[in-house]
Protein backbone atom coordinates (compact mmCIF):
# COMPACT_ATOMS: atom_id res chain seq x y z
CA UNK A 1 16.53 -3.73 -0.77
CA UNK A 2 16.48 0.16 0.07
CA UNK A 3 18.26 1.78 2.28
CA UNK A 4 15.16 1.75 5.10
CA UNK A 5 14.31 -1.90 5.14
CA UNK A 6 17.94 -2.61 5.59
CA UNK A 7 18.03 -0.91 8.73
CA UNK A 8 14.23 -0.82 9.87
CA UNK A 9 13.29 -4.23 8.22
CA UNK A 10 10.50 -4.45 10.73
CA UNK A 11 8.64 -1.26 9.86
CA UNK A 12 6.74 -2.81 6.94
CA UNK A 13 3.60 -2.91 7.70
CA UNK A 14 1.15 -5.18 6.39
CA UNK A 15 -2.77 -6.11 6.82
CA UNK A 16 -1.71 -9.75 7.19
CA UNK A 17 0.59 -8.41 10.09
CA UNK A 18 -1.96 -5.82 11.50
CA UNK A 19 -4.32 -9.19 11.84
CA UNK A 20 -1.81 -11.57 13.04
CA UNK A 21 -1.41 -8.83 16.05
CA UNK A 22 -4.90 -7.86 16.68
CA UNK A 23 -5.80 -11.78 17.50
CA UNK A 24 -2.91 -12.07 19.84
CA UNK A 25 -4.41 -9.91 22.08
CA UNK A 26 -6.90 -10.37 24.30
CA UNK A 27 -10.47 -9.09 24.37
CA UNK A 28 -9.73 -6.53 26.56
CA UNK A 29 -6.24 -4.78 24.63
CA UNK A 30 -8.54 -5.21 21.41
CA UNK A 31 -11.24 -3.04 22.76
CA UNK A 32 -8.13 -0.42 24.33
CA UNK A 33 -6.26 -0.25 20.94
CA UNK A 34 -9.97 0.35 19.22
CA UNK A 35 -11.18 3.09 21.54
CA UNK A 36 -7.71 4.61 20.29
CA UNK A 37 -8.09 4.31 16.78
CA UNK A 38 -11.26 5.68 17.14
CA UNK A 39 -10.34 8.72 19.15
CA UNK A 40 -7.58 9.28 16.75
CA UNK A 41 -9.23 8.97 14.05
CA UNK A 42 -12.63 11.09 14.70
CA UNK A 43 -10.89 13.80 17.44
CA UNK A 44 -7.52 13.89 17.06
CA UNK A 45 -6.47 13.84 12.95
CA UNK A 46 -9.55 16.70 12.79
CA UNK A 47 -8.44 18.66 15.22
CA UNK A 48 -4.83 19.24 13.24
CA UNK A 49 -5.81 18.57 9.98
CA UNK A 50 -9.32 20.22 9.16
CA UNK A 51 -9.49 23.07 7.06
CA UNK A 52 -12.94 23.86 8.56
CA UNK A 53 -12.54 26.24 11.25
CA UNK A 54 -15.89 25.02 12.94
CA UNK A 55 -14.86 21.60 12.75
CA UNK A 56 -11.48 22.35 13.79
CA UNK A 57 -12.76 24.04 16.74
CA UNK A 58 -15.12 21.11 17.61
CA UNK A 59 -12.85 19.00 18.13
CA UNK A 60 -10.57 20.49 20.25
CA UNK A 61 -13.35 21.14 22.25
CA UNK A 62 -13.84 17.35 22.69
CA UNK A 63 -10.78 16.87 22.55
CA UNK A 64 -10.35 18.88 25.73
CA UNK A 65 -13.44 17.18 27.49
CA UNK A 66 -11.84 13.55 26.58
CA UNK A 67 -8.62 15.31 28.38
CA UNK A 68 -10.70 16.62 31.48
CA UNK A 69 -12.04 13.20 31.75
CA UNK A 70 -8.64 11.15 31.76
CA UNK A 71 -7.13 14.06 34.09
CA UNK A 72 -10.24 13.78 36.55
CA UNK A 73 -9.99 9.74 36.69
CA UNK A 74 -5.97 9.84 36.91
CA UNK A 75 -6.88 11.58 40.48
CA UNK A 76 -9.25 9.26 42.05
């Protein structure tokens, strides 16, 4: 046993895990936490991580709009 899982024995993840989780949720948290993964995915890890300028600067721009949009519905 290393060092980590003797004190963070819970951080291993697995797929059988990551499945076992996504069906205990409901419909609704499945469609939240894959609208996230999404967003992460495709806006977020480009924005940091793209060597592209164009790219880079793409998705900070929608980045900023997905922002604009959370900021404008927080209000209401």
């Amino acid at each position: 046993m290393t060092a980590r899982e003797q004190f963070m024995p819970a951080a291993r993840i697995t797929a059988q895990g990551l499945l076992l989780a996504a069906t205990a949720l409901d419909p609704l948290a499945r469609l939240c936490v894959l609208l996230f993964v999404l967003i992460y995915l495709g806006v977020i890890l480009p924005t940091v991580w793209s060597r592209s300028p164009d790219r880079r600067s793409a998705a900070l721009r929608t980045l900023e709009t997905l922002a604009g949009m959370l900021r404008k519905s927080g209000r209401q």
